[in-house]
N, C-alpha and C. Protein backbone atom coordinates (compact mmCIF):
# COMPACT_ATOMS: atom_id res chain seq x y z
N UNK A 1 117.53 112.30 153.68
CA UNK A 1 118.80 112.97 153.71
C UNK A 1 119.25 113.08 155.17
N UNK A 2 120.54 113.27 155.60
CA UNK A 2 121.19 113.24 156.60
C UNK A 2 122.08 115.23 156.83
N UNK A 3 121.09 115.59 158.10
CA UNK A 3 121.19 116.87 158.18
C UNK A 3 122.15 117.35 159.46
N UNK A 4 122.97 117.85 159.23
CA UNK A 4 124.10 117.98 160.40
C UNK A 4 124.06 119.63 160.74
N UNK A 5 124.46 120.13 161.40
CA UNK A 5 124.49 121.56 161.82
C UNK A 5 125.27 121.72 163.04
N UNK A 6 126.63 121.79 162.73
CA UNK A 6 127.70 122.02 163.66
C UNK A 6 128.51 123.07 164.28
N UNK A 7 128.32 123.72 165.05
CA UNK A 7 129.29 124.56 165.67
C UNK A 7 130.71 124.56 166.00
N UNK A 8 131.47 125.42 166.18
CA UNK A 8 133.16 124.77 166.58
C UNK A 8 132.75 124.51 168.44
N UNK A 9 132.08 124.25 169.36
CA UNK A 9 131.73 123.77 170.54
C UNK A 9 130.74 122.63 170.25
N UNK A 10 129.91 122.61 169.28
CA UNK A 10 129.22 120.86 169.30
C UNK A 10 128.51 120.76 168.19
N UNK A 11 127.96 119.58 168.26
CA UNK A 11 127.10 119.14 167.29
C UNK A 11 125.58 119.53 167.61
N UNK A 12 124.85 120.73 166.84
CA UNK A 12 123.58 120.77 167.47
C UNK A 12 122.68 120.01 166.82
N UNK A 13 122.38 119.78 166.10
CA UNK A 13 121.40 118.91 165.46
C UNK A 13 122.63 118.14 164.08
N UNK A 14 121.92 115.99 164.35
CA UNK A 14 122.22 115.95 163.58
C UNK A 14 121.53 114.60 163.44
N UNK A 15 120.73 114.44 162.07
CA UNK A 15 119.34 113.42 162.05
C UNK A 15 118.89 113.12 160.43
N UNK A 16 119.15 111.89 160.10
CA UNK A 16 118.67 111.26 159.45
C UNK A 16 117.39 111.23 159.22
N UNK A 17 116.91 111.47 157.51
CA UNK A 17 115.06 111.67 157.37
C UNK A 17 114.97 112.86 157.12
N UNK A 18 116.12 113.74 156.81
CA UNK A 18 115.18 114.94 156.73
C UNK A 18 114.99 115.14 155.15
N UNK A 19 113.64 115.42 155.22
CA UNK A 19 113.01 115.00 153.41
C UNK A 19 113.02 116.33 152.35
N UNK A 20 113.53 117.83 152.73
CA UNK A 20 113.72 119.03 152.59
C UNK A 20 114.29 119.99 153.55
N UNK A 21 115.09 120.82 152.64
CA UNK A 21 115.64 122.21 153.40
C UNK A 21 116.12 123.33 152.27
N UNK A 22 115.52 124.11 153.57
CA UNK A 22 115.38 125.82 152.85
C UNK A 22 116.22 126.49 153.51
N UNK A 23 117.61 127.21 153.12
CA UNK A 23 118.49 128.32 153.56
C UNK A 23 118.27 129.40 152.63
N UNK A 24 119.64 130.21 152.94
CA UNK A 24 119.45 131.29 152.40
C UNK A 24 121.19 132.33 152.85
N UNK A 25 121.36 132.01 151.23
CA UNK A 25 122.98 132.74 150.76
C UNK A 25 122.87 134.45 150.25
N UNK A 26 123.92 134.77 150.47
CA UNK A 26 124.19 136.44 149.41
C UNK A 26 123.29 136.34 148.24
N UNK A 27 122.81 135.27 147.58
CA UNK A 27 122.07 135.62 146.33
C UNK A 27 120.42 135.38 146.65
N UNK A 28 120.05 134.79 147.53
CA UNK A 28 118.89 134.83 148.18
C UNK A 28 118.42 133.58 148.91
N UNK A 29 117.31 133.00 149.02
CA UNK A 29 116.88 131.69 149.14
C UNK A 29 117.00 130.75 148.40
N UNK A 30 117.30 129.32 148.72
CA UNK A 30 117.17 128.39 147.87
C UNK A 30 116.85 126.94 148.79
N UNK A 31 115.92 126.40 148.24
CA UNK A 31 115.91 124.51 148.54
C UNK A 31 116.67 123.35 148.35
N UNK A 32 116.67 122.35 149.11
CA UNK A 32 117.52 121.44 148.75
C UNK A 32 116.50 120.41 148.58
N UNK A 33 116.25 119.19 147.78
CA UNK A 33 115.64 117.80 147.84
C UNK A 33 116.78 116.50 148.27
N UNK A 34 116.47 115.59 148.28
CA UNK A 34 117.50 114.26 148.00
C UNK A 34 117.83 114.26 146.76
N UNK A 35 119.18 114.21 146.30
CA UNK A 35 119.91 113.89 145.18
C UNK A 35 120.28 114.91 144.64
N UNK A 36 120.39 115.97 145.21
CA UNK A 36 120.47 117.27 144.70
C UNK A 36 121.96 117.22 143.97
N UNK A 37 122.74 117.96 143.49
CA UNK A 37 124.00 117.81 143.13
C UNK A 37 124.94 118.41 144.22
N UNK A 38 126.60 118.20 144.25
CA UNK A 38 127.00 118.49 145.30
C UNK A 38 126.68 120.05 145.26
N UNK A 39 127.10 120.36 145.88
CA UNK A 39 126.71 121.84 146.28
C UNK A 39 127.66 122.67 147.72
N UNK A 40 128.36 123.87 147.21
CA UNK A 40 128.98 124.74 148.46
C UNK A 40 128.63 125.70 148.03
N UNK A 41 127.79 126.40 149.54
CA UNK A 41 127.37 127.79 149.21
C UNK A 41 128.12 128.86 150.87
N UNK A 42 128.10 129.62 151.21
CA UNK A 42 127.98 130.54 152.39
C UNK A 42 126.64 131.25 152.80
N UNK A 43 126.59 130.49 154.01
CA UNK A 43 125.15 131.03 154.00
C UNK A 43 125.09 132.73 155.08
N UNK A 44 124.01 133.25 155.31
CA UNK A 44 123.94 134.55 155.63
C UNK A 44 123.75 134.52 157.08
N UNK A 45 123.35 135.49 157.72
CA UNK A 45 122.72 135.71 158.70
C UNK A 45 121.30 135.55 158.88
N UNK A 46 120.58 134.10 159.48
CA UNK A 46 119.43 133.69 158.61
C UNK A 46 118.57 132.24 159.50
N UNK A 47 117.85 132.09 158.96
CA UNK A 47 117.16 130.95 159.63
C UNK A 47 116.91 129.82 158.52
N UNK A 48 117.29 128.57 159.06
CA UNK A 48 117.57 127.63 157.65
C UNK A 48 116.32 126.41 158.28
N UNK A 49 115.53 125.83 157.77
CA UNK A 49 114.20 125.23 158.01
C UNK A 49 114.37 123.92 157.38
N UNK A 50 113.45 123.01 157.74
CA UNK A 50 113.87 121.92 157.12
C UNK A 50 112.51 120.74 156.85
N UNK A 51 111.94 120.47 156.29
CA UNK A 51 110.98 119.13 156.95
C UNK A 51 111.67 117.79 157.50
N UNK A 52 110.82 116.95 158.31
CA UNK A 52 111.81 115.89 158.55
C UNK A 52 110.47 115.27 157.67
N UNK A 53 110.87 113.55 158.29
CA UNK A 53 110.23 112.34 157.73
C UNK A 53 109.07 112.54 158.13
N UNK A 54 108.54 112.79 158.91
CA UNK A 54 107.23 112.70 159.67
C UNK A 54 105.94 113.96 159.55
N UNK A 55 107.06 115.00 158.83
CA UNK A 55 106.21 116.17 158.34
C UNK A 55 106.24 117.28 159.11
N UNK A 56 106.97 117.23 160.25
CA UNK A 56 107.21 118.25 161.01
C UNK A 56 108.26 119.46 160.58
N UNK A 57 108.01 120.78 161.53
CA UNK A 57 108.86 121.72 160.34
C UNK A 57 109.92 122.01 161.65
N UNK A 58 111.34 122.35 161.44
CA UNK A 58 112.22 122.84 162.30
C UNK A 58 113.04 124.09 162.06
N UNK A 59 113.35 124.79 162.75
CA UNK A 59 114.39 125.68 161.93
C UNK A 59 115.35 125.80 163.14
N UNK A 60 116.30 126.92 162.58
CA UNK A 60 117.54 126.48 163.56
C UNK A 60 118.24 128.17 162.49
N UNK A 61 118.44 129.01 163.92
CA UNK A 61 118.99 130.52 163.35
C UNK A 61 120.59 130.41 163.48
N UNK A 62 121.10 130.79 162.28
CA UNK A 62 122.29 130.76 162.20
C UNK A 62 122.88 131.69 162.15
N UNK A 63 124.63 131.97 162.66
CA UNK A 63 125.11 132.98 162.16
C UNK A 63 126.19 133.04 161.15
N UNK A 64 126.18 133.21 159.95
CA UNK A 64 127.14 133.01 158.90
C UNK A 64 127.01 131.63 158.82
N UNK A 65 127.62 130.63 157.94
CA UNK A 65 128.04 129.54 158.04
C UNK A 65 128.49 128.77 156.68
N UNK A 66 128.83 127.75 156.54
CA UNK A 66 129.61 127.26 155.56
C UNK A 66 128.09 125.99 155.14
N UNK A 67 127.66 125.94 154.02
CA UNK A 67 126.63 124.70 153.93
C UNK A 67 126.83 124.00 152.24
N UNK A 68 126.61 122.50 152.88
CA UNK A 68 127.44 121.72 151.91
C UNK A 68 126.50 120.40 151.65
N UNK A 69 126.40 119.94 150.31
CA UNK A 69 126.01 119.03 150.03
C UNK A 69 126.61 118.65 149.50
N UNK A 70 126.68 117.04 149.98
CA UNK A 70 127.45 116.41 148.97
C UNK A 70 127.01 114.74 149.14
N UNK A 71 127.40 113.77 148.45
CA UNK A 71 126.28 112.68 147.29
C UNK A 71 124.81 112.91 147.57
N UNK A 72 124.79 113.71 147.54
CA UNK A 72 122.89 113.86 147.28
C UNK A 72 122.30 113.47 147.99
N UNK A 73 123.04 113.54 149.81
CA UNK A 73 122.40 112.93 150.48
C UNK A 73 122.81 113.82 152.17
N UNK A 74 123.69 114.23 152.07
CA UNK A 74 124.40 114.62 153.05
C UNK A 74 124.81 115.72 153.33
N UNK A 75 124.22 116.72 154.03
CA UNK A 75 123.91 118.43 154.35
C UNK A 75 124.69 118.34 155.40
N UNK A 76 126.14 119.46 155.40
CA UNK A 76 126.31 120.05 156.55
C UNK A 76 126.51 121.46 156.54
N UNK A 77 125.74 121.80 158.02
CA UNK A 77 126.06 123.49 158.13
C UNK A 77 126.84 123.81 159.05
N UNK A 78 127.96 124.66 158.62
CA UNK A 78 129.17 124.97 159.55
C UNK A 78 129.24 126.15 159.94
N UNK A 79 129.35 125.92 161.04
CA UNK A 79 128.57 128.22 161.45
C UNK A 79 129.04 128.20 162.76
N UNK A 80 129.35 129.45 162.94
CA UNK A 80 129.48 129.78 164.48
C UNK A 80 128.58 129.69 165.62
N UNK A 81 127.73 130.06 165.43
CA UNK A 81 127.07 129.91 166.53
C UNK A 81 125.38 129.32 165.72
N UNK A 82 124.82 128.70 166.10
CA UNK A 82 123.01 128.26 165.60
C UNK A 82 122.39 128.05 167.16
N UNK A 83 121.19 127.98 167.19
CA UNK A 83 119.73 127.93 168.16
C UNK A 83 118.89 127.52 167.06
N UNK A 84 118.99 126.15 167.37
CA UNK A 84 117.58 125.42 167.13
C UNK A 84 116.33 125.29 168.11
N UNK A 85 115.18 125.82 166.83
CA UNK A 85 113.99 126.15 167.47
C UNK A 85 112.51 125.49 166.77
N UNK A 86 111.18 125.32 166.92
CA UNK A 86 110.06 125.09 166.36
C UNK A 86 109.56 126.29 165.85
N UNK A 87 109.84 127.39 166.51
CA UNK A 87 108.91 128.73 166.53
C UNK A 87 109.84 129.55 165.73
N UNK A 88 109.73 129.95 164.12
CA UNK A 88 109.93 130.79 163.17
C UNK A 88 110.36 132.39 163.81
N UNK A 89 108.70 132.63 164.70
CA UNK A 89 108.91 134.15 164.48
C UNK A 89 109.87 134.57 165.65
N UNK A 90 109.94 133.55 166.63
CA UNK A 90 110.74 133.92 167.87
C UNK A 90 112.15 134.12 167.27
N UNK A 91 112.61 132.70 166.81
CA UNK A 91 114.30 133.16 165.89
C UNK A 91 114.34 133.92 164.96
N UNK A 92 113.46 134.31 164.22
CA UNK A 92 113.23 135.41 163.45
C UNK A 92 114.11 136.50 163.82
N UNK A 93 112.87 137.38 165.25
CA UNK A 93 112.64 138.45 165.51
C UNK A 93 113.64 138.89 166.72
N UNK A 94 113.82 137.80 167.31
CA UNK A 94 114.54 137.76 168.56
C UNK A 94 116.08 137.37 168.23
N UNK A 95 116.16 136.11 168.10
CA UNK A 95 117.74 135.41 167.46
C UNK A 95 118.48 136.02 166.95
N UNK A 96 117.63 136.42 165.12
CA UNK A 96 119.16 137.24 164.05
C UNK A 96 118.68 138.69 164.41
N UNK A 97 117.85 139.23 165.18
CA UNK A 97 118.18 140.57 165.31
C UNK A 97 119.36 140.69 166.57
N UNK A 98 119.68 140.05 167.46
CA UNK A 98 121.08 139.84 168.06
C UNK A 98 122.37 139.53 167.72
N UNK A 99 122.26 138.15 166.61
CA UNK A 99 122.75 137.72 165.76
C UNK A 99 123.74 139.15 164.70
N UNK A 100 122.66 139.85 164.21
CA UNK A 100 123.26 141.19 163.73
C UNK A 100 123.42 142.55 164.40
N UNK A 101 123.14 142.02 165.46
CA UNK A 101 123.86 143.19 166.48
C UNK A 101 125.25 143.38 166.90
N UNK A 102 125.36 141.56 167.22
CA UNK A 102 126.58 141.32 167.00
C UNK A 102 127.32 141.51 166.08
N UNK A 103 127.08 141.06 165.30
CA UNK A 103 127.76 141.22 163.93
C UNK A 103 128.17 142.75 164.11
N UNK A 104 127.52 143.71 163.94
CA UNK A 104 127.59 144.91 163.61
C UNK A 104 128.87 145.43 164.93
N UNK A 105 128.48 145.06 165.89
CA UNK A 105 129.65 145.56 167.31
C UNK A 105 131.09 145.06 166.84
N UNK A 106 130.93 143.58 166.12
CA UNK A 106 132.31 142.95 165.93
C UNK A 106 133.16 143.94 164.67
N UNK A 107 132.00 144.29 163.94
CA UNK A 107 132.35 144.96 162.79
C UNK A 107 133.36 146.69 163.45
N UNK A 108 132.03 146.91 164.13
CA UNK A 108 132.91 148.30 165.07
C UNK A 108 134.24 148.08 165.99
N UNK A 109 134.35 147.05 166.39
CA UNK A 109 135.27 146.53 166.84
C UNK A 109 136.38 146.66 166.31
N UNK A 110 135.95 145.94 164.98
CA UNK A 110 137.52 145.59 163.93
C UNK A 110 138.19 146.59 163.68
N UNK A 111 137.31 148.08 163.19
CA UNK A 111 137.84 148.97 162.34
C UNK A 111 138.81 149.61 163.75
N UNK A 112 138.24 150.02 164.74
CA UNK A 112 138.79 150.41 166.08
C UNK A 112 139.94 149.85 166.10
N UNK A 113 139.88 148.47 165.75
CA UNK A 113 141.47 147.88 166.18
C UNK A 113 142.55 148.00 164.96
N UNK A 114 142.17 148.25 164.09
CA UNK A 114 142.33 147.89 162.74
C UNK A 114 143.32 149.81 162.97
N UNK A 115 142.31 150.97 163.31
CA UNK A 115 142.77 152.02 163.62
C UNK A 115 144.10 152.15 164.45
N UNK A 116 143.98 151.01 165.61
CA UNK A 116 144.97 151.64 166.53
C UNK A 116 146.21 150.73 166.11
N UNK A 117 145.96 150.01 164.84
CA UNK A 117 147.33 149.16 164.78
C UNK A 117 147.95 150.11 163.52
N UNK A 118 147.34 150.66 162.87
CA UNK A 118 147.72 151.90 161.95
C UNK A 118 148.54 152.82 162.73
N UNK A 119 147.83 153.42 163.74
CA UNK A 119 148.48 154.39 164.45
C UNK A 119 150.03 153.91 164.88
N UNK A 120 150.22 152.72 165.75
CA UNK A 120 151.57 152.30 166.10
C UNK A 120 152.34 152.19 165.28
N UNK A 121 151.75 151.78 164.24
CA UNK A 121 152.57 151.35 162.66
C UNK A 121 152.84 152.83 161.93
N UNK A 122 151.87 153.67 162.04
CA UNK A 122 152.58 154.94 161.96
C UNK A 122 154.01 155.33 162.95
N UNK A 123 153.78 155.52 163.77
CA UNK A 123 154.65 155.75 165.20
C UNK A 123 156.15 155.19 165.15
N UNK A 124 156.22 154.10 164.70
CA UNK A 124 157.42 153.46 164.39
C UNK A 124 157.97 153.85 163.18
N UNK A 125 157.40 154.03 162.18
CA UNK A 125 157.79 154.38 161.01
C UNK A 125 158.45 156.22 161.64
N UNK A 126 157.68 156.90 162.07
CA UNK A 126 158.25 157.87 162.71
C UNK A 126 159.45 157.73 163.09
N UNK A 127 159.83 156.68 163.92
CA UNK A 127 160.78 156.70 165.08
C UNK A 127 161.90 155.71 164.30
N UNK A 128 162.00 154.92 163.11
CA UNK A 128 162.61 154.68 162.18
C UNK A 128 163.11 155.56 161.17
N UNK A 129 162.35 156.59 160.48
CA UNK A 129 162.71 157.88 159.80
C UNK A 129 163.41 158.34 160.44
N UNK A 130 163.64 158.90 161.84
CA UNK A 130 164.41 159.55 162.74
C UNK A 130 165.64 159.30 162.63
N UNK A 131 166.01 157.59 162.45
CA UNK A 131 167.09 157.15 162.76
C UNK A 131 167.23 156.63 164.29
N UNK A 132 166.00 156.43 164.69
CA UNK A 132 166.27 155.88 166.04
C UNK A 132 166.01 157.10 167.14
N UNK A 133 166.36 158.17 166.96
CA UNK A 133 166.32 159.23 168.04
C UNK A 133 164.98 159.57 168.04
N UNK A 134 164.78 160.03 169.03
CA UNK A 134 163.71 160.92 169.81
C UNK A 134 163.52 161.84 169.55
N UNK A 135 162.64 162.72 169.00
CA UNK A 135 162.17 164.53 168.61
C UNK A 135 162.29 164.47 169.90
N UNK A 136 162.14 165.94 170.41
CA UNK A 136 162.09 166.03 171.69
C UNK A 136 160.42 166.64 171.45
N UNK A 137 159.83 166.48 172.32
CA UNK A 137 158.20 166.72 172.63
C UNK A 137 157.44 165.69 172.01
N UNK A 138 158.16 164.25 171.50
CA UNK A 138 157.38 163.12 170.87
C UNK A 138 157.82 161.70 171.46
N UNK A 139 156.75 161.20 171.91
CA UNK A 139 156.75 159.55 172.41
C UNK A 139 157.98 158.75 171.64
N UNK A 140 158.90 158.40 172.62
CA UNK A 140 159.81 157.69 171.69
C UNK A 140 159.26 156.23 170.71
């Protein structure tokens, strides 16, 4: 099978031979073989592994991503950011616990912004009810 794993800045891994792969979606883990049927899933915050031809094992930590099979031959993973690695427990322990740190800041992030565009959107609606004028002791 032909295994791709792309970022929107590059192509990080992408290699012909690979004879298995193991990700892992909202519903849990799952394998892929050659000939599998097409297949679109979303994958998680996670480390996706693979054998190649030669028997060696790889993995590569992802964050979110889009993963796709299709003629039973041809895997791609579409994700924001991946680090391909040999060593399991390092991307493990190290990688998606950053990986969801982030996540979690972007998450705090959103609602923050998400808050202060409420607020303006309040504010105007204020200053539209008015008819345009100014209370006096309130931000026009």
């Amino acid at each position: 099978m032909r295994l791709r794993i792309v970022t929107p800045l590059s192509v990080v891994f992408d290699e012909e031979g690979v004879l298995a792969v193991r990700a892992e979606d909202a519903s849990g883990s799952f394998g892929i073989l050659p000939h599998h049927a097409d297949f679109l899933t979303s994958l998680t915050i996670s480390v996706v592994g693979w054998k190649r031809g030669d028997g060696t094992l790889f993995y590569c930590a992802v964050r979110h991503g889009a993963f796709t099979v299709s003629g039973g031959q041809n895997i791609t993973i579409a994700t924001r950011e991946a680090i391909v690695g040999d060593d399991l427990t390092t991307l493990d322990q190290t990688i998606l616990a950053r990986f969801r740190s982030d996540a979690e800041m972007e998450k705090t992030e959103h609602v923050e912004s998400t808050r202060l565009q409420l607020n303006a959107i309040r504010q105007i609606m204020l200053h539209l009810q008015s008819g345009g004028r100014a209370k006096p002791g309130t931000f026009p």
